[in-house]
N, C-alpha and C. Protein backbone atom coordinates (compact mmCIF):
# COMPACT_ATOMS: atom_id res chain seq x y z
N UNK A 1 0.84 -1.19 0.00
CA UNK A 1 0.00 0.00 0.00
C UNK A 1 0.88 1.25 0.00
N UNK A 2 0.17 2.26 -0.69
CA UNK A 2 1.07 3.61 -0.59
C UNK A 2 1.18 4.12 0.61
N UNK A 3 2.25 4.88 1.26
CA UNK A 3 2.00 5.94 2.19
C UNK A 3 1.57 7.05 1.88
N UNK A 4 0.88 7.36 3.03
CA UNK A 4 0.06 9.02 2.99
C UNK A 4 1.17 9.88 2.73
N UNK A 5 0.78 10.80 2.13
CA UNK A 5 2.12 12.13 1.07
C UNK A 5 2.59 12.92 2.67
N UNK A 6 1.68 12.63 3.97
CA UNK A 6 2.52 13.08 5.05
C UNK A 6 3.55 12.71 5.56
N UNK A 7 3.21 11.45 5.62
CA UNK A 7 4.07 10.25 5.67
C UNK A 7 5.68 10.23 5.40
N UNK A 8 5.27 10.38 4.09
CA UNK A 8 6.17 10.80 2.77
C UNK A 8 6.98 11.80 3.01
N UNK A 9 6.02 12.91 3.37
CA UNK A 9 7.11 14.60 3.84
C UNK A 9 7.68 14.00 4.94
N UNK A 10 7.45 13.73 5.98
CA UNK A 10 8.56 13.48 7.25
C UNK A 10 9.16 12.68 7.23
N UNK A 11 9.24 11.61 6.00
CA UNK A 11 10.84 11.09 6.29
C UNK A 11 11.67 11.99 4.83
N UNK A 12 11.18 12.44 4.12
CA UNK A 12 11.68 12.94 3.47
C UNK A 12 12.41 14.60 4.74
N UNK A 13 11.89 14.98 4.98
CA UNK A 13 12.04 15.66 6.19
C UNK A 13 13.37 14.87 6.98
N UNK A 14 13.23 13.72 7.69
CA UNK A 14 13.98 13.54 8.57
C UNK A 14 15.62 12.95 7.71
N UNK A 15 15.53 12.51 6.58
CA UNK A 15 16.76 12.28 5.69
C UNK A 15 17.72 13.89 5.42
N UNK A 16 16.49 14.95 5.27
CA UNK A 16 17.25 16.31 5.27
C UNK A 16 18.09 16.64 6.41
N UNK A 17 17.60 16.55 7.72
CA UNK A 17 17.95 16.81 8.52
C UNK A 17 18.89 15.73 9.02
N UNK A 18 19.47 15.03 8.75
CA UNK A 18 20.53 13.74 8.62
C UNK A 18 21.39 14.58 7.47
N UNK A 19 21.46 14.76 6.35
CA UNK A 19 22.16 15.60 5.65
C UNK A 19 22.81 17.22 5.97
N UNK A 20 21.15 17.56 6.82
CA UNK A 20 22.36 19.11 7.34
C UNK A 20 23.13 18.53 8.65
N UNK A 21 22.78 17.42 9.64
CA UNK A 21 23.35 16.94 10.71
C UNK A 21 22.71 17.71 11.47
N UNK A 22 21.02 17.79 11.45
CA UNK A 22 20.64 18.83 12.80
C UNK A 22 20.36 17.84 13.33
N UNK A 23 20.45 17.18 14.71
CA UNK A 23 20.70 16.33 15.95
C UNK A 23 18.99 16.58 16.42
N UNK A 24 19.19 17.87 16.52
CA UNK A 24 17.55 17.84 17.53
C UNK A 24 16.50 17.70 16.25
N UNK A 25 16.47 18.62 15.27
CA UNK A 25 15.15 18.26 13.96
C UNK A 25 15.09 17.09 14.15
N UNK A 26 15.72 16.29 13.81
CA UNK A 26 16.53 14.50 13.46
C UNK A 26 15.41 14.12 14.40
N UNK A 27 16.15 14.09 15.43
CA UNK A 27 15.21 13.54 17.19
C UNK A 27 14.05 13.29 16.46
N UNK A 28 13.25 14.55 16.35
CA UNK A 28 11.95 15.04 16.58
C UNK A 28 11.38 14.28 15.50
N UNK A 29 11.93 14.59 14.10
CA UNK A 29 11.18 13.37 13.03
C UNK A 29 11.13 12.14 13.55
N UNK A 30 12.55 12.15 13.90
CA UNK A 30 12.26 9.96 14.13
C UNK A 30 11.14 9.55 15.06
N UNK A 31 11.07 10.41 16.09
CA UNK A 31 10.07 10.09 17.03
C UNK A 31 8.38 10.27 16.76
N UNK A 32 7.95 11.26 15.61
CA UNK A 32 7.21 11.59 14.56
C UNK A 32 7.00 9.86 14.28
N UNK A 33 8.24 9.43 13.50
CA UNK A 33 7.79 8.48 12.34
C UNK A 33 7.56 6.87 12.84
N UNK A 34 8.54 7.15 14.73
CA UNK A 34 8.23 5.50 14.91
C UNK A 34 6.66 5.84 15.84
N UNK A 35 6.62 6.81 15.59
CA UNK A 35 4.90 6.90 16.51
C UNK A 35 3.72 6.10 15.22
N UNK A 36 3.90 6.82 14.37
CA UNK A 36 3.26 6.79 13.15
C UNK A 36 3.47 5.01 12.72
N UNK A 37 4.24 4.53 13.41
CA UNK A 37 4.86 3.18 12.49
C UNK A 37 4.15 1.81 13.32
N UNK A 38 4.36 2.73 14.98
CA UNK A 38 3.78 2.13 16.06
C UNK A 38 2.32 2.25 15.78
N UNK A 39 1.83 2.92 15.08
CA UNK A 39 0.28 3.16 14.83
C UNK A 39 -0.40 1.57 13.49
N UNK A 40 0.54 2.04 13.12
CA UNK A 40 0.88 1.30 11.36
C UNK A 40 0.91 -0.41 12.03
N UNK A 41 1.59 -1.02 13.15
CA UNK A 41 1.31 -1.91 13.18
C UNK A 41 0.84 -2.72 14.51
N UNK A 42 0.18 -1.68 15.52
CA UNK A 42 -0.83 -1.80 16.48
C UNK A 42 -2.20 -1.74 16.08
N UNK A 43 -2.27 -1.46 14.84
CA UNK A 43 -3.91 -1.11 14.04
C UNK A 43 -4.00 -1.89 12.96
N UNK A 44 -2.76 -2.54 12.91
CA UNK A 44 -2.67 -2.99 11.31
C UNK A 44 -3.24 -2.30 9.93
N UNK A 45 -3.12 -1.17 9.73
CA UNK A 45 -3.28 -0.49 8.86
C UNK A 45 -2.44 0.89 8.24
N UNK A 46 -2.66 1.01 7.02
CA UNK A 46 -1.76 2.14 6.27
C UNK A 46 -2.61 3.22 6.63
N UNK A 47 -2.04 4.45 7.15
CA UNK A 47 -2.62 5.37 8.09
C UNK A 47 -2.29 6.38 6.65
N UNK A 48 -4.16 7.26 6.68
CA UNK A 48 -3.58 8.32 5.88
C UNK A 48 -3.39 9.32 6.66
N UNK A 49 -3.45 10.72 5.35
CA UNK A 49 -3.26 11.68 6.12
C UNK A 49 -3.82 12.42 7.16
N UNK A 50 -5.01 11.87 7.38
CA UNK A 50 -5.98 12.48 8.60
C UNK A 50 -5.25 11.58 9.75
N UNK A 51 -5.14 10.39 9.58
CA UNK A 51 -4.67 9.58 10.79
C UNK A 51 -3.65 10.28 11.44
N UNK A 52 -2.39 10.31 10.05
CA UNK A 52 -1.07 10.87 10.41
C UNK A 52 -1.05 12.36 11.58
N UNK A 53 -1.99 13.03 10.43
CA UNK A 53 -2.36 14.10 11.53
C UNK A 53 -2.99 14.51 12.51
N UNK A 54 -3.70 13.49 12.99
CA UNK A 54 -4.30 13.30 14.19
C UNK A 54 -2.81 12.85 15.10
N UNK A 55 -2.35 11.95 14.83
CA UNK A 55 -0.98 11.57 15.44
C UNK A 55 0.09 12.44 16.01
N UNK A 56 0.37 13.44 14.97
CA UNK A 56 0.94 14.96 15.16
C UNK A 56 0.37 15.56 16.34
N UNK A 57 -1.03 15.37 15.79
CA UNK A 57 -1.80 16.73 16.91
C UNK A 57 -1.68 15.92 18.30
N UNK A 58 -1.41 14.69 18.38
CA UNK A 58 -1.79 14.35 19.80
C UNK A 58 -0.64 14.28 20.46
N UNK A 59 0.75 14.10 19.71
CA UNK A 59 2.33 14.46 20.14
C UNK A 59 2.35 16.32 19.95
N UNK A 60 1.68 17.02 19.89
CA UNK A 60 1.95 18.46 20.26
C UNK A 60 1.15 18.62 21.50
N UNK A 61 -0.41 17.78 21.59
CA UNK A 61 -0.87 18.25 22.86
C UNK A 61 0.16 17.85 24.32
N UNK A 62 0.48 16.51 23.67
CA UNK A 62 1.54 16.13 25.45
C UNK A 62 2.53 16.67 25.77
N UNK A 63 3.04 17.28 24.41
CA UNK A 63 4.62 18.27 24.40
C UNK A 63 4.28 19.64 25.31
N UNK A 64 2.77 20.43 24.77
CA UNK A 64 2.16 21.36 25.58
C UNK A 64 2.12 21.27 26.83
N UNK A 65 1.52 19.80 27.69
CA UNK A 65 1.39 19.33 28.97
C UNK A 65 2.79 19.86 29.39
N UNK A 66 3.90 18.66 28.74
CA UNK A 66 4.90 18.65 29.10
C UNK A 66 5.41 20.07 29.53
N UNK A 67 5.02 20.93 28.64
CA UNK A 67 5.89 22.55 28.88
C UNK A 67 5.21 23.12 30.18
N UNK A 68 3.92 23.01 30.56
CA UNK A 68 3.48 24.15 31.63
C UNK A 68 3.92 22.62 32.56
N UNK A 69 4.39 21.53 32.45
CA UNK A 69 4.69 20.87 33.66
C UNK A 69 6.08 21.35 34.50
N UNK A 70 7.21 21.66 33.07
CA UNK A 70 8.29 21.29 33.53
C UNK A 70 8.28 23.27 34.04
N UNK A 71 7.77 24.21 33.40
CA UNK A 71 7.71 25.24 33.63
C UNK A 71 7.30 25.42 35.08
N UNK A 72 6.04 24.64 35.60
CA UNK A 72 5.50 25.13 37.30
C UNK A 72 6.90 24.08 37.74
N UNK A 73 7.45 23.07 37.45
CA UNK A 73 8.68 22.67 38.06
C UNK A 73 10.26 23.45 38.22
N UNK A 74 9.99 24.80 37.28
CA UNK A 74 11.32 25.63 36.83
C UNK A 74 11.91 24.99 36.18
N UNK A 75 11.95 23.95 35.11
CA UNK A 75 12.67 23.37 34.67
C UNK A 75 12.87 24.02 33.52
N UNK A 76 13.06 25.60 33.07
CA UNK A 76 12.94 25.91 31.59
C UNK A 76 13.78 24.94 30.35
N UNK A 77 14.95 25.05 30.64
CA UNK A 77 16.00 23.71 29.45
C UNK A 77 15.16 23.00 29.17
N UNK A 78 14.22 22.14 29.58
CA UNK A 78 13.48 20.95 29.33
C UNK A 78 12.25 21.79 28.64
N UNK A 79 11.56 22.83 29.11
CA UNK A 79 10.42 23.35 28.42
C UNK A 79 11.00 23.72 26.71
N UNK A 80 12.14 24.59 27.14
CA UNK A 80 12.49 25.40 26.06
C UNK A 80 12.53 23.87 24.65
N UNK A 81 13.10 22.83 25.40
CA UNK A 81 13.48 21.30 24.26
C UNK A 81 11.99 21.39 23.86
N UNK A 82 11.23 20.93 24.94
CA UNK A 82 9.80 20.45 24.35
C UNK A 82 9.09 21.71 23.19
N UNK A 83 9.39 22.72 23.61
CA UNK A 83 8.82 23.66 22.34
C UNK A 83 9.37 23.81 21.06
N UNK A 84 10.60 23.46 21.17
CA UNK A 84 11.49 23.42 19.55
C UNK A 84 10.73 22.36 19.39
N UNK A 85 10.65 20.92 19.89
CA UNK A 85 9.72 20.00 19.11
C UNK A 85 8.50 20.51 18.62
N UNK A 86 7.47 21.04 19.32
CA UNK A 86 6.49 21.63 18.79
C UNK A 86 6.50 22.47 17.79
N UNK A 87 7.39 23.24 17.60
CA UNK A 87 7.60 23.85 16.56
C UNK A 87 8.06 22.80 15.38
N UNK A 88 9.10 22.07 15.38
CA UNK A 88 9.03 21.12 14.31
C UNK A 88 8.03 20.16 13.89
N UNK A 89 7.52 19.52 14.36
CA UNK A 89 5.39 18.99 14.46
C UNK A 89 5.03 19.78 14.01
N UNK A 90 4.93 21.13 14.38
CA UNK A 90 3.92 21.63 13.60
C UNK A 90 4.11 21.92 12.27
N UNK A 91 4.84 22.15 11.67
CA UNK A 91 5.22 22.34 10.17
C UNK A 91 4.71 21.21 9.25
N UNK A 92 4.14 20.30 9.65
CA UNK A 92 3.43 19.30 9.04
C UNK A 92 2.08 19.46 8.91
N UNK A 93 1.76 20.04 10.10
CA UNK A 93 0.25 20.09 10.35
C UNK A 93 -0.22 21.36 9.09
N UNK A 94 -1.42 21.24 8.88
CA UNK A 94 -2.29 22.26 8.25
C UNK A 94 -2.34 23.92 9.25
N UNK A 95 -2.32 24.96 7.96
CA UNK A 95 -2.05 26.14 8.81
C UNK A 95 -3.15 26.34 9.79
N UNK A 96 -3.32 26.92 10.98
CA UNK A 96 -3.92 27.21 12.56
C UNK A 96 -5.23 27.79 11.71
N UNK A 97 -6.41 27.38 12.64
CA UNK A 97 -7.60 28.29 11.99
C UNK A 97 -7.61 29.14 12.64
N UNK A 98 -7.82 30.75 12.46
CA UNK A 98 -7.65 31.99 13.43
C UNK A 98 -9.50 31.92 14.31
N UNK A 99 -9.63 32.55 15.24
CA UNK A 99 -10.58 32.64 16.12
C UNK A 99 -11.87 33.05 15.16
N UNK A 100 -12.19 33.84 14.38
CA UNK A 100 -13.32 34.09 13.22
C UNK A 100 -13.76 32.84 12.56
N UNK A 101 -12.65 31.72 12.03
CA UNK A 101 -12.76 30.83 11.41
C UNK A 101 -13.03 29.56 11.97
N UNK A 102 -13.02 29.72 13.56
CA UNK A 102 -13.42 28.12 14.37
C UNK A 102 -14.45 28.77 15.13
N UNK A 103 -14.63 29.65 14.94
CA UNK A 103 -16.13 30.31 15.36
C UNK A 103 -17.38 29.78 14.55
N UNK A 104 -16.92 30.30 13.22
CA UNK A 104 -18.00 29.58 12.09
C UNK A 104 -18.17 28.91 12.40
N UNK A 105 -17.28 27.46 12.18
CA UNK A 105 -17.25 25.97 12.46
C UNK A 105 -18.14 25.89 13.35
N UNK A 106 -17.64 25.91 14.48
CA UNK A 106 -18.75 25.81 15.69
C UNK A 106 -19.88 26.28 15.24
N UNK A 107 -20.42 27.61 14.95
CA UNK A 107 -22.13 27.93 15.33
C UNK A 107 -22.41 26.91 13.93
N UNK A 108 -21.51 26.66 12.79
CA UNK A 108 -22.14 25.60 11.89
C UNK A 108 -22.79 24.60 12.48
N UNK A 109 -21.66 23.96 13.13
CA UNK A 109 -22.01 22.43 13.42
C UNK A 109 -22.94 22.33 14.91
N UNK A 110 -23.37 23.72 15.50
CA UNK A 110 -24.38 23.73 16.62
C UNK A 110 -25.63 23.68 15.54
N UNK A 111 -26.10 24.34 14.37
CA UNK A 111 -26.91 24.30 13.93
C UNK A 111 -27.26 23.34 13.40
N UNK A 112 -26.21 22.45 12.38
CA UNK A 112 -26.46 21.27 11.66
C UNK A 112 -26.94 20.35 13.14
N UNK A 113 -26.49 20.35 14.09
CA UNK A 113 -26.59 19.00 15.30
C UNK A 113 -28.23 19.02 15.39
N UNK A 114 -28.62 20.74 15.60
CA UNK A 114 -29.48 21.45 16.46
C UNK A 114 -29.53 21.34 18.04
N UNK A 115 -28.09 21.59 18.38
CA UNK A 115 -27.45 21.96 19.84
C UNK A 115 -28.30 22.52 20.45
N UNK A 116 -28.85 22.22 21.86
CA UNK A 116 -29.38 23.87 22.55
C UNK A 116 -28.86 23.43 23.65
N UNK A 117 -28.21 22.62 24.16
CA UNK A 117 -27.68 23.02 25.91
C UNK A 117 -26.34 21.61 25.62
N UNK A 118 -25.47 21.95 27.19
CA UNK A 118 -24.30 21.12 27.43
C UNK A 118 -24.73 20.06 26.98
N UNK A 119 -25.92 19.26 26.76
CA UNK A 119 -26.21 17.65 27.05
C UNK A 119 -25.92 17.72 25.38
N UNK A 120 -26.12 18.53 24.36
CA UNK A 120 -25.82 18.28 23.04
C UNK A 120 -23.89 18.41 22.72
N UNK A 121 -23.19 18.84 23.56
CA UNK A 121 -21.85 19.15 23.24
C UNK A 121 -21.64 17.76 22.67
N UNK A 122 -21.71 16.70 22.84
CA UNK A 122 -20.70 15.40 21.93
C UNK A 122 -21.03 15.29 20.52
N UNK A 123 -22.81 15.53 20.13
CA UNK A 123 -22.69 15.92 19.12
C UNK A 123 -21.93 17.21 18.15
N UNK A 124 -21.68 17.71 18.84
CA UNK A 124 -21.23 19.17 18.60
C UNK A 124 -19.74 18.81 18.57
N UNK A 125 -19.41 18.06 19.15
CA UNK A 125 -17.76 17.97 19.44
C UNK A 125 -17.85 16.83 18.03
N UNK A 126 -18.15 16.03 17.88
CA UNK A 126 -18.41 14.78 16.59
C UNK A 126 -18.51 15.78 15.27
N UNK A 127 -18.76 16.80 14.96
CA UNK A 127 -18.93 17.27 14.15
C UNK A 127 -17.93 17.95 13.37
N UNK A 128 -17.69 19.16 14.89
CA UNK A 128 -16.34 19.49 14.95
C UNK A 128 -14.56 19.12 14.28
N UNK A 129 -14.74 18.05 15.33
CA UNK A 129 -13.15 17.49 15.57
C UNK A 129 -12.79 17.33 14.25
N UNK A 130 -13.62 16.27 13.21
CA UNK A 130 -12.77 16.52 11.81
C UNK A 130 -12.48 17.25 11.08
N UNK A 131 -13.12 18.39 11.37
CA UNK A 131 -13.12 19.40 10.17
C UNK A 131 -11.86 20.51 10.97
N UNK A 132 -11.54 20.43 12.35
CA UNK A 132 -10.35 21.10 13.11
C UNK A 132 -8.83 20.83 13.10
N UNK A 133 -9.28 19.30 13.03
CA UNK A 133 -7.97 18.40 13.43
C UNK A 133 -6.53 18.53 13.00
N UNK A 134 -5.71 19.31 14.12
CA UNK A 134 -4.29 19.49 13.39
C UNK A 134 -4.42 21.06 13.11
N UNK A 135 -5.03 21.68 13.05
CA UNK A 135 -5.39 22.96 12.93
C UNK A 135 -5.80 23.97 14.43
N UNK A 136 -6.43 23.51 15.16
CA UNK A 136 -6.81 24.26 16.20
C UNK A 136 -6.43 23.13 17.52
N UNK A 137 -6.31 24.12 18.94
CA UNK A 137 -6.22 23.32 19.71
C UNK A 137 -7.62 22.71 20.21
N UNK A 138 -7.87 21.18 20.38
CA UNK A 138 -9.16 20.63 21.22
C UNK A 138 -9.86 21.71 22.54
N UNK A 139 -8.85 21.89 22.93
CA UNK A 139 -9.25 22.43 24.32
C UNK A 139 -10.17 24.02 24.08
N UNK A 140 -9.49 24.50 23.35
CA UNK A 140 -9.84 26.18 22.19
C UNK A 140 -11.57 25.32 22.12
N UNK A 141 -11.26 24.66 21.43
CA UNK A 141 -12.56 24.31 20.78
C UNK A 141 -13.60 23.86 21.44
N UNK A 142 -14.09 23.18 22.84
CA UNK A 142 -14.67 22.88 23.69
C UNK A 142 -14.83 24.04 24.32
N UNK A 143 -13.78 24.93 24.81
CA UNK A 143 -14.28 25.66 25.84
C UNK A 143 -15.14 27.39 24.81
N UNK A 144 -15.23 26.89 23.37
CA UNK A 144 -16.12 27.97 22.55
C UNK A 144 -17.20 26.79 22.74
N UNK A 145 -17.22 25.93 22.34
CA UNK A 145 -18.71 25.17 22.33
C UNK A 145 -19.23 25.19 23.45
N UNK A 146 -18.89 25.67 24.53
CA UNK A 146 -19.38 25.37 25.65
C UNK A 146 -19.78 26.79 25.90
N UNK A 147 -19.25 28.14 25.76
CA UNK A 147 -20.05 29.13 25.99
C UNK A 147 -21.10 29.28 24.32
N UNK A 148 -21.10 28.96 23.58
CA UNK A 148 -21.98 29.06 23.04
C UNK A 148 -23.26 28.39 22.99
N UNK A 149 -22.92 27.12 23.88
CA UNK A 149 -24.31 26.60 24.38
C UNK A 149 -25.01 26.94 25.63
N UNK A 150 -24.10 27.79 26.53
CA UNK A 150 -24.79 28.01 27.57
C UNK A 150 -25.67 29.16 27.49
């Protein structure tokens, strides 16, 4: 089976960075690609690009954890590492939707559900999540669905 063309960019990605000899980019792909590989044969399946990027997005949310962890610990060196990763992850992902544009989304998909209180948010979140994914943070996105239903 083919790989997804994301797929494709990050090892093409991580061979560059083996050629300039950047040590940390390097890191950050490989760990990218055996996540992705670990996916590939815990699921037994060729992951496309939504998978891939769901994968991304869920190694930037723990990198995030990671930063306000090691930060209330003072550990900046370790925050400052975890954010160069994030910054390299993200260059894969699809560009950020700005606040106007996951606004839409939302009052869209409250209307398509026909949302009117908290007990409708999973539909609302089901609607959501694919059309966000890799683009906005989850958390952004719940805590707008949630004042817009109250």
């Amino acid at each position: 089976m083919a790989d997804s063309a994301l797929k494709q960019q990050l090892t093409e990605a991580m061979k560059d960075a083996m050629r300039a000899k950047d040590k940390e980019r390097l890191g950050t792909l490989r760990l990218a690609l055996s996540e992705v590989k670990r996916v590939e044969v815990d699921e037994r399946i060729d992951p496309d690009d939504a998978r891939v990027t769901a994968i991304l997005d869920k190694m930037i949310k723990q990198r995030r954890e990671s930063v306000r962890q090691y930060e209330a610990g003072g550990r900046q060196d370790l925050a400052d590492q975890e954010s160069r990763e994030i910054q390299v992850l993200q260059e894969f992902l699809p560009e950020a939707l700005d606040e106007a544009e996951l606004t839409a989304i939302v009052k869209a998909a409250i209307a398509e559900t026909g949302a009117e209180s908290m007990r409708d948010m999973g539909k609302v979140m089901g609607v959501v999540k694919p059309k966000v994914q890799g683009r906005a943070d989850m958390a952004e996105v719940s805590k707008q669905i949630k004042s817009l239903l109250d």
